[in-house]
C-alpha atoms as a PDB file:
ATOM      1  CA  UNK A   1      20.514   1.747 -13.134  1.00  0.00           C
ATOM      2  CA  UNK A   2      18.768   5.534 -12.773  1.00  0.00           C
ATOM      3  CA  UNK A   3      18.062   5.232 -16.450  1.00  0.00           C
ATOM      4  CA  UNK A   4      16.723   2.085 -16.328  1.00  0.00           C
ATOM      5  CA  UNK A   5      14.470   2.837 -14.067  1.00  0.00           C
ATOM      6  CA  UNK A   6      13.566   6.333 -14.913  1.00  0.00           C
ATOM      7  CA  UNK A   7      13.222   4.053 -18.674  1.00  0.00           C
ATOM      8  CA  UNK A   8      10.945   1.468 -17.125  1.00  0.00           C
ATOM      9  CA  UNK A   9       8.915   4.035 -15.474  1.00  0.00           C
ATOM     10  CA  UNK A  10       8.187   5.948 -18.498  1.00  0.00           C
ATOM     11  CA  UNK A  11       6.291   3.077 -20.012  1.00  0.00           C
ATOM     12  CA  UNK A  12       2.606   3.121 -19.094  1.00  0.00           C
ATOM     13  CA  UNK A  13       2.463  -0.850 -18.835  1.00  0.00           C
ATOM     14  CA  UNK A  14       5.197  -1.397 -16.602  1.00  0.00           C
ATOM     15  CA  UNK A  15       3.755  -2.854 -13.753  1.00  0.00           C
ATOM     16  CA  UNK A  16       5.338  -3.484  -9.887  1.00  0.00           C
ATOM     17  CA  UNK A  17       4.812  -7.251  -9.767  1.00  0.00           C
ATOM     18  CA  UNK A  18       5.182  -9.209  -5.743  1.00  0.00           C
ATOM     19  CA  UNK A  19       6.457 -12.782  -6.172  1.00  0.00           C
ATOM     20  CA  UNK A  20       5.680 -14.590  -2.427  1.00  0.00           C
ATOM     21  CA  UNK A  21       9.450 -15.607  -1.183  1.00  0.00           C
ATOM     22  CA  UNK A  22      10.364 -19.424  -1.128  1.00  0.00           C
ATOM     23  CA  UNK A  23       9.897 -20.064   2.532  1.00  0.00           C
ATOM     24  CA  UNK A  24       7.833 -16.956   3.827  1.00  0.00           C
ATOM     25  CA  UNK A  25       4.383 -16.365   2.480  1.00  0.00           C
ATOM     26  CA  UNK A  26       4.238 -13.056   4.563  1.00  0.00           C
ATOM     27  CA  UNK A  27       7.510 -11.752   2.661  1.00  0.00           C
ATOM     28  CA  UNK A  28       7.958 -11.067  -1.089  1.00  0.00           C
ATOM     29  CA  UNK A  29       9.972  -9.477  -3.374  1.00  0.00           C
ATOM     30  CA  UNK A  30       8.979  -6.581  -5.411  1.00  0.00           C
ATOM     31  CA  UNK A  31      10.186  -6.124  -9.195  1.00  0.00           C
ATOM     32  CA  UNK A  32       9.517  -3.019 -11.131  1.00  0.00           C
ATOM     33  CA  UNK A  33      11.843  -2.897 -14.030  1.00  0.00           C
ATOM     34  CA  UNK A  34      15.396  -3.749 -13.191  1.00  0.00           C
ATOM     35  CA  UNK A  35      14.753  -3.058  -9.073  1.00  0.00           C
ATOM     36  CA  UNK A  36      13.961  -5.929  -6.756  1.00  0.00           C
ATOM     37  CA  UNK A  37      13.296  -5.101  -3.141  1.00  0.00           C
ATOM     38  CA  UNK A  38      12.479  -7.422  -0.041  1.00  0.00           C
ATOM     39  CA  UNK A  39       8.727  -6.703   1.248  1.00  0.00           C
ATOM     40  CA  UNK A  40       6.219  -7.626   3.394  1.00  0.00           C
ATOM     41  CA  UNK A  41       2.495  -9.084   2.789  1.00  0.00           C
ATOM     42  CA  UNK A  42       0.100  -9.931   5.059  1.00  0.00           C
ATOM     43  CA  UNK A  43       0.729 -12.774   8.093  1.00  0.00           C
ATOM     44  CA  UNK A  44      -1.574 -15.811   6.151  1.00  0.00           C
ATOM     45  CA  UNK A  45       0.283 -14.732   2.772  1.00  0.00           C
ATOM     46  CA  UNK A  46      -1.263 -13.884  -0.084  1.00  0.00           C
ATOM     47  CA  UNK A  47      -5.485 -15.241  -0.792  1.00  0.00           C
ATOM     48  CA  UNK A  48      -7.642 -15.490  -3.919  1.00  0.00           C
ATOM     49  CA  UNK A  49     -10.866 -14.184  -1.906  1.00  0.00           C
ATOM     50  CA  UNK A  50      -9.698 -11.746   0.056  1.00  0.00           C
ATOM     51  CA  UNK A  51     -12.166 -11.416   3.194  1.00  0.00           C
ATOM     52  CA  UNK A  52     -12.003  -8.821   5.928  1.00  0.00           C
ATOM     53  CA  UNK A  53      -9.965 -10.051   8.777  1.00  0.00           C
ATOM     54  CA  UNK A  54      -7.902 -12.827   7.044  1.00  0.00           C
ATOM     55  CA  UNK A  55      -4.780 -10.887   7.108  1.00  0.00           C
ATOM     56  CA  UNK A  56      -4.111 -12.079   3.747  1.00  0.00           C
ATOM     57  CA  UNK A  57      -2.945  -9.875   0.909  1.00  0.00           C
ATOM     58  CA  UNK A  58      -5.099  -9.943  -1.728  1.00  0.00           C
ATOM     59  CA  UNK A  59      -3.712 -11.845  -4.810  1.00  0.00           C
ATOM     60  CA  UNK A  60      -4.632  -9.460  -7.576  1.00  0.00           C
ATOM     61  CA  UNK A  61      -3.371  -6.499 -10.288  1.00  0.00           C
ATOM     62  CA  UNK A  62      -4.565  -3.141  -8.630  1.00  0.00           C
ATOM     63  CA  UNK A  63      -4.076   0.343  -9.486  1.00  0.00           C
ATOM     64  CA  UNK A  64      -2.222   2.798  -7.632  1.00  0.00           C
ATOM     65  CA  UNK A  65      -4.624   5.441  -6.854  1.00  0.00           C
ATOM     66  CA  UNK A  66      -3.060   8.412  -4.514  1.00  0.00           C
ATOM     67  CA  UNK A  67      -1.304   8.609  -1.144  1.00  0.00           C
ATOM     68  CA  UNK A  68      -0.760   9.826   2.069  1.00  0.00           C
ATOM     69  CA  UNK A  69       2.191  11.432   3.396  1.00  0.00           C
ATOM     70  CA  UNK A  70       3.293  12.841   6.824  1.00  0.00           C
ATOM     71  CA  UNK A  71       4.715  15.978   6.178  1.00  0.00           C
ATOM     72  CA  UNK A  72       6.048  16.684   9.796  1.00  0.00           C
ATOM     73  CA  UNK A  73       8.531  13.591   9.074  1.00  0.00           C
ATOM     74  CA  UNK A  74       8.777  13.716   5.223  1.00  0.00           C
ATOM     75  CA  UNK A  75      10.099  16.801   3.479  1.00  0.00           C
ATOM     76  CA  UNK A  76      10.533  16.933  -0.642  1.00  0.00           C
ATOM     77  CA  UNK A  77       8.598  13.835  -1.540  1.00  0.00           C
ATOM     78  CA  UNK A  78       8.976  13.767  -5.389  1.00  0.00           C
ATOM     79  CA  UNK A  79       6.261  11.848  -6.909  1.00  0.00           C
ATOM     80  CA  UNK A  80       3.536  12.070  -9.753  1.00  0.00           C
ATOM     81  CA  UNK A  81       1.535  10.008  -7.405  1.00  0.00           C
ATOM     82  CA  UNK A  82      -1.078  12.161  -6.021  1.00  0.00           C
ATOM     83  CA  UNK A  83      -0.258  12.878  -1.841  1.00  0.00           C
ATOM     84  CA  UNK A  84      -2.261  13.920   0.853  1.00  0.00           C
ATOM     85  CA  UNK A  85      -0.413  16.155   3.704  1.00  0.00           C
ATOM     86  CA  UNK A  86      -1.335  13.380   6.628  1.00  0.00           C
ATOM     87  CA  UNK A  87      -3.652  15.256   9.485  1.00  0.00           C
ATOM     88  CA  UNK A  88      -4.841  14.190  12.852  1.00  0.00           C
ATOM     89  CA  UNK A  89      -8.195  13.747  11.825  1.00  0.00           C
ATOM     90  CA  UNK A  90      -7.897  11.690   9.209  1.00  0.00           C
ATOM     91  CA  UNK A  91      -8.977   8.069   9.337  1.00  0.00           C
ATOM     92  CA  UNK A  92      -9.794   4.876   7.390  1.00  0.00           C
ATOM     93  CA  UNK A  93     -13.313   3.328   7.947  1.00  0.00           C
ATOM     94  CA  UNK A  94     -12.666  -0.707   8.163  1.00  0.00           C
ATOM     95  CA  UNK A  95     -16.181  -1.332   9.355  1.00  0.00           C
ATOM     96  CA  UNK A  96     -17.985  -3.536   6.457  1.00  0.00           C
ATOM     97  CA  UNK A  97     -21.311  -2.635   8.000  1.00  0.00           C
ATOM     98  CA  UNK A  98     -20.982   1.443   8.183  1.00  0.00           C
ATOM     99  CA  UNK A  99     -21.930   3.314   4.829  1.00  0.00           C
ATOM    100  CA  UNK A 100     -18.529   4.268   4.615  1.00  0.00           C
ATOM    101  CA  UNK A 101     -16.552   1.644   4.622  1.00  0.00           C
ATOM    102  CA  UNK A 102     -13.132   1.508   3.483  1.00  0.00           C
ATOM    103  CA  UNK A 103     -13.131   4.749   2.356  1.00  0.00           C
ATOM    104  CA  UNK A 104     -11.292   7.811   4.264  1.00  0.00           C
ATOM    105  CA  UNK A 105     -13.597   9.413   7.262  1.00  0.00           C
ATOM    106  CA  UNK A 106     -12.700  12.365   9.709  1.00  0.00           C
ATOM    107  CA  UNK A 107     -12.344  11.643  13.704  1.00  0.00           C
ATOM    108  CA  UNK A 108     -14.668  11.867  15.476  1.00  0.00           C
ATOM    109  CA  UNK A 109     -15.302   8.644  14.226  1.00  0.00           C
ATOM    110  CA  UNK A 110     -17.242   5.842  16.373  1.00  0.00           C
ATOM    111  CA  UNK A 111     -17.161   3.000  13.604  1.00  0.00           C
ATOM    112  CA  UNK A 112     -13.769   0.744  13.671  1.00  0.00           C
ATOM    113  CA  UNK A 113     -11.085   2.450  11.530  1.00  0.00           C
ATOM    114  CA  UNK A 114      -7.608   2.865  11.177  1.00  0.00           C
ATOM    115  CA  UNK A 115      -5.660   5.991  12.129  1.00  0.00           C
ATOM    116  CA  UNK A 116      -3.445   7.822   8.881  1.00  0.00           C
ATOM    117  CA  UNK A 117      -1.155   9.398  11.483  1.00  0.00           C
ATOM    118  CA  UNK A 118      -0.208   6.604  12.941  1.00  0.00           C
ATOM    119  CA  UNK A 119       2.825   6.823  16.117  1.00  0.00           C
ATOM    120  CA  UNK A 120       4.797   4.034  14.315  1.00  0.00           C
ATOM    121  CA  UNK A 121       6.461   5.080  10.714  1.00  0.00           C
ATOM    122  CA  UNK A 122       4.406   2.244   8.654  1.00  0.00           C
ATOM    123  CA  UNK A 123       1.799   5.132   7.811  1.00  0.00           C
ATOM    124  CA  UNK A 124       4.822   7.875   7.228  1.00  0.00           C
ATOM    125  CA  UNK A 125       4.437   6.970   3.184  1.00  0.00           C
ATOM    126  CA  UNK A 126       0.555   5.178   2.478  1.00  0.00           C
ATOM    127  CA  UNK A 127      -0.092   4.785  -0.795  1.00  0.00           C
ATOM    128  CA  UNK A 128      -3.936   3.261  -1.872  1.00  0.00           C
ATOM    129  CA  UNK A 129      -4.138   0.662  -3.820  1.00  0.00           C
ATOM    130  CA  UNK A 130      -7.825   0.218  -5.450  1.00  0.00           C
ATOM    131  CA  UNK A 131      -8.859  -2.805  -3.807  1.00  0.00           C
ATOM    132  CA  UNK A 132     -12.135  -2.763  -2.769  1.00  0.00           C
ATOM    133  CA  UNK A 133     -12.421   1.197  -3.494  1.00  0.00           C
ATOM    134  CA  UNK A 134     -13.587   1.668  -7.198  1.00  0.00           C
ATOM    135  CA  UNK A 135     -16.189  -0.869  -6.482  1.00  0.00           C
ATOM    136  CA  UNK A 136     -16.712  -2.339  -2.786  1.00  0.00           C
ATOM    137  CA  UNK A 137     -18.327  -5.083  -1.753  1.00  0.00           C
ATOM    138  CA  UNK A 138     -18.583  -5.652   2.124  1.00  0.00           C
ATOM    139  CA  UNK A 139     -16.455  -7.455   4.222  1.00  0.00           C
ATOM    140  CA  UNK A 140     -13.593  -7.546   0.958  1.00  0.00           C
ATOM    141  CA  UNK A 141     -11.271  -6.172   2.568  1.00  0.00           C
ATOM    142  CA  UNK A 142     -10.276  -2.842   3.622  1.00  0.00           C
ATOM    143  CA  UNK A 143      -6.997  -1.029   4.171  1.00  0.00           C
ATOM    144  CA  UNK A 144      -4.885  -2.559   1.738  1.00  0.00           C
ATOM    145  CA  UNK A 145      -2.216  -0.035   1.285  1.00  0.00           C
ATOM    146  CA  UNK A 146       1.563   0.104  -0.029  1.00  0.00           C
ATOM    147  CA  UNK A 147       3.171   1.586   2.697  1.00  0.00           C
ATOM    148  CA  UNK A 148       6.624   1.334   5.207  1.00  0.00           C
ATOM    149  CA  UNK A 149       7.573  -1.811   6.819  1.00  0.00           C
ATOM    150  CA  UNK A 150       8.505  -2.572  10.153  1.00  0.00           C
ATOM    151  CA  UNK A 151      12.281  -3.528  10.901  1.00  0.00           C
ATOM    152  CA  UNK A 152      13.092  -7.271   9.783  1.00  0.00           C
ATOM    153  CA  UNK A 153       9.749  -6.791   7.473  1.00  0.00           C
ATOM    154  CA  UNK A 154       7.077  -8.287   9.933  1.00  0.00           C
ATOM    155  CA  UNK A 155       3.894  -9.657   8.495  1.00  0.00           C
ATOM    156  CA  UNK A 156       1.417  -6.647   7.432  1.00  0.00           C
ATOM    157  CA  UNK A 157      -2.524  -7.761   7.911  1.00  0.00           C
ATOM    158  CA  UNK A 158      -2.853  -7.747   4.399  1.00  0.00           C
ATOM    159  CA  UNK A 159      -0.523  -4.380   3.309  1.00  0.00           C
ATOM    160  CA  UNK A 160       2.335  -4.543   0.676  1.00  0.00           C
ATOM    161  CA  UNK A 161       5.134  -2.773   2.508  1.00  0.00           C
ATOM    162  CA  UNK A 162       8.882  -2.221   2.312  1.00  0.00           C
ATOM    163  CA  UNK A 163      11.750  -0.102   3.575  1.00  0.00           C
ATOM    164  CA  UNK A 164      11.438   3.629   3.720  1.00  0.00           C
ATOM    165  CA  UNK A 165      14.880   3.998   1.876  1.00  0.00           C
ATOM    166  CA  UNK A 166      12.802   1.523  -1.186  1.00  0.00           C
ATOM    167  CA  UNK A 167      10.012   3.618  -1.328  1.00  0.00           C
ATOM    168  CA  UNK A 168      11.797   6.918  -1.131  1.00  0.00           C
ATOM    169  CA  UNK A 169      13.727   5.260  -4.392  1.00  0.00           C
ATOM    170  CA  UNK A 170      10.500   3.870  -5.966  1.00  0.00           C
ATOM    171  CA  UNK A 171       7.840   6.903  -5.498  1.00  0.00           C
ATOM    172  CA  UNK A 172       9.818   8.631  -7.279  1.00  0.00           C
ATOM    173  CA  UNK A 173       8.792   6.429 -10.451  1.00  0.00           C
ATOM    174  CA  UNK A 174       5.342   6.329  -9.695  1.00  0.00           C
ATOM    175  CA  UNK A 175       2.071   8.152 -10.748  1.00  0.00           C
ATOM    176  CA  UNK A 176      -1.990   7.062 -11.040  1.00  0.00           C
ATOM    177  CA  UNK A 177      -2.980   4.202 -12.580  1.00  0.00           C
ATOM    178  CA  UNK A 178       0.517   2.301 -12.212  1.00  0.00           C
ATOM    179  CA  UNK A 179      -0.531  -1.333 -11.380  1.00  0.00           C
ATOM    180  CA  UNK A 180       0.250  -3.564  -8.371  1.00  0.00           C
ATOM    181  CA  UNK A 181       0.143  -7.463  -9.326  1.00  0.00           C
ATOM    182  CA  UNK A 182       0.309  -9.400  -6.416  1.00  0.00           C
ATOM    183  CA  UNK A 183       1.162 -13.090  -7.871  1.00  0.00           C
END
């Protein structure tokens, strides 16, 4: 199966495609190549108009873009993915009115954000996905990010996200520009 996958991820097209499960529209599972993996969406499931707030995850192809790492609980990360050593400081504006929203802003930080170092592990691995970044539009959405999930795979509020052990096994594969298709 390394071959296969190390195969798959060679191509430039190969895409990491989420198919909603059966009887959960917060869970899905995640294909790229010959891997499928159990993941979480957000808590309404997935939406065509994504809206900030909905807790939907946005039903779309995006591009992987770069990603955040914290280094004081992940050594060795081998990826072609562009990472960011996670600091303190470092936070995401979510506040559709500020200039900068949804992009990354430094604490102090009045405007409603979200922490990168979180306490929890979800943030340990947080990759960006470009929706809403390239181009934003206010109130689309903010913080939609491929990151860890929590045991059992809770609902995200509007995240892709799935067991460290997957995405230790699936970074490894992945670089700029690989797409995320949310179906």
């Amino acid at each position: 199966m390394k071959s296969s996958l190390r195969n798959q991820s060679a191509g430039r097209s190969q895409p990491i495609v989420l198919r909603t499960a059966p009887r959960d529209r917060s869970r899905a599972i995640l294909q790229f190549g010959v891997l499928r993996l159990p993941a979480a969406l957000g808590r309404t499931g997935t939406v065509s108009c994504k809206r900030e707030g909905d807790g939907g995850s946005p039903r779309a192809t995006m591009r992987l873009l770069s990603g955040y790492f914290r280094g004081d609980r992940i050594e060795n990360l081998a990826t072609a993915l562009p990472m960011i050593r996670t600091k303190a400081d470092m936070l995401w504006c979510d506040a559709p009115q500020h200039p900068a929203y949804n992009r990354p802003v430094s604490a102090p930080f009045a405007a409603s954000h979200e922490r990168l170092m979180r306490d929890d592990s979800l943030y340990d691995i947080c990759l960006i996905m470009d929706w809403n970044v390239s181009s934003r539009q206010r109130g689309r959405g903010s913080a939609i990010f491929f990151h860890l999930a929590h045991p059992g795979y809770t609902p995200t509020e509007g995240c892709v996200a799935i067991a460290r052990r997957d995405m230790l096994r699936l970074i490894r594969h992945l670089r700029r520009g690989i797409r995320i298709r949310i179906l």
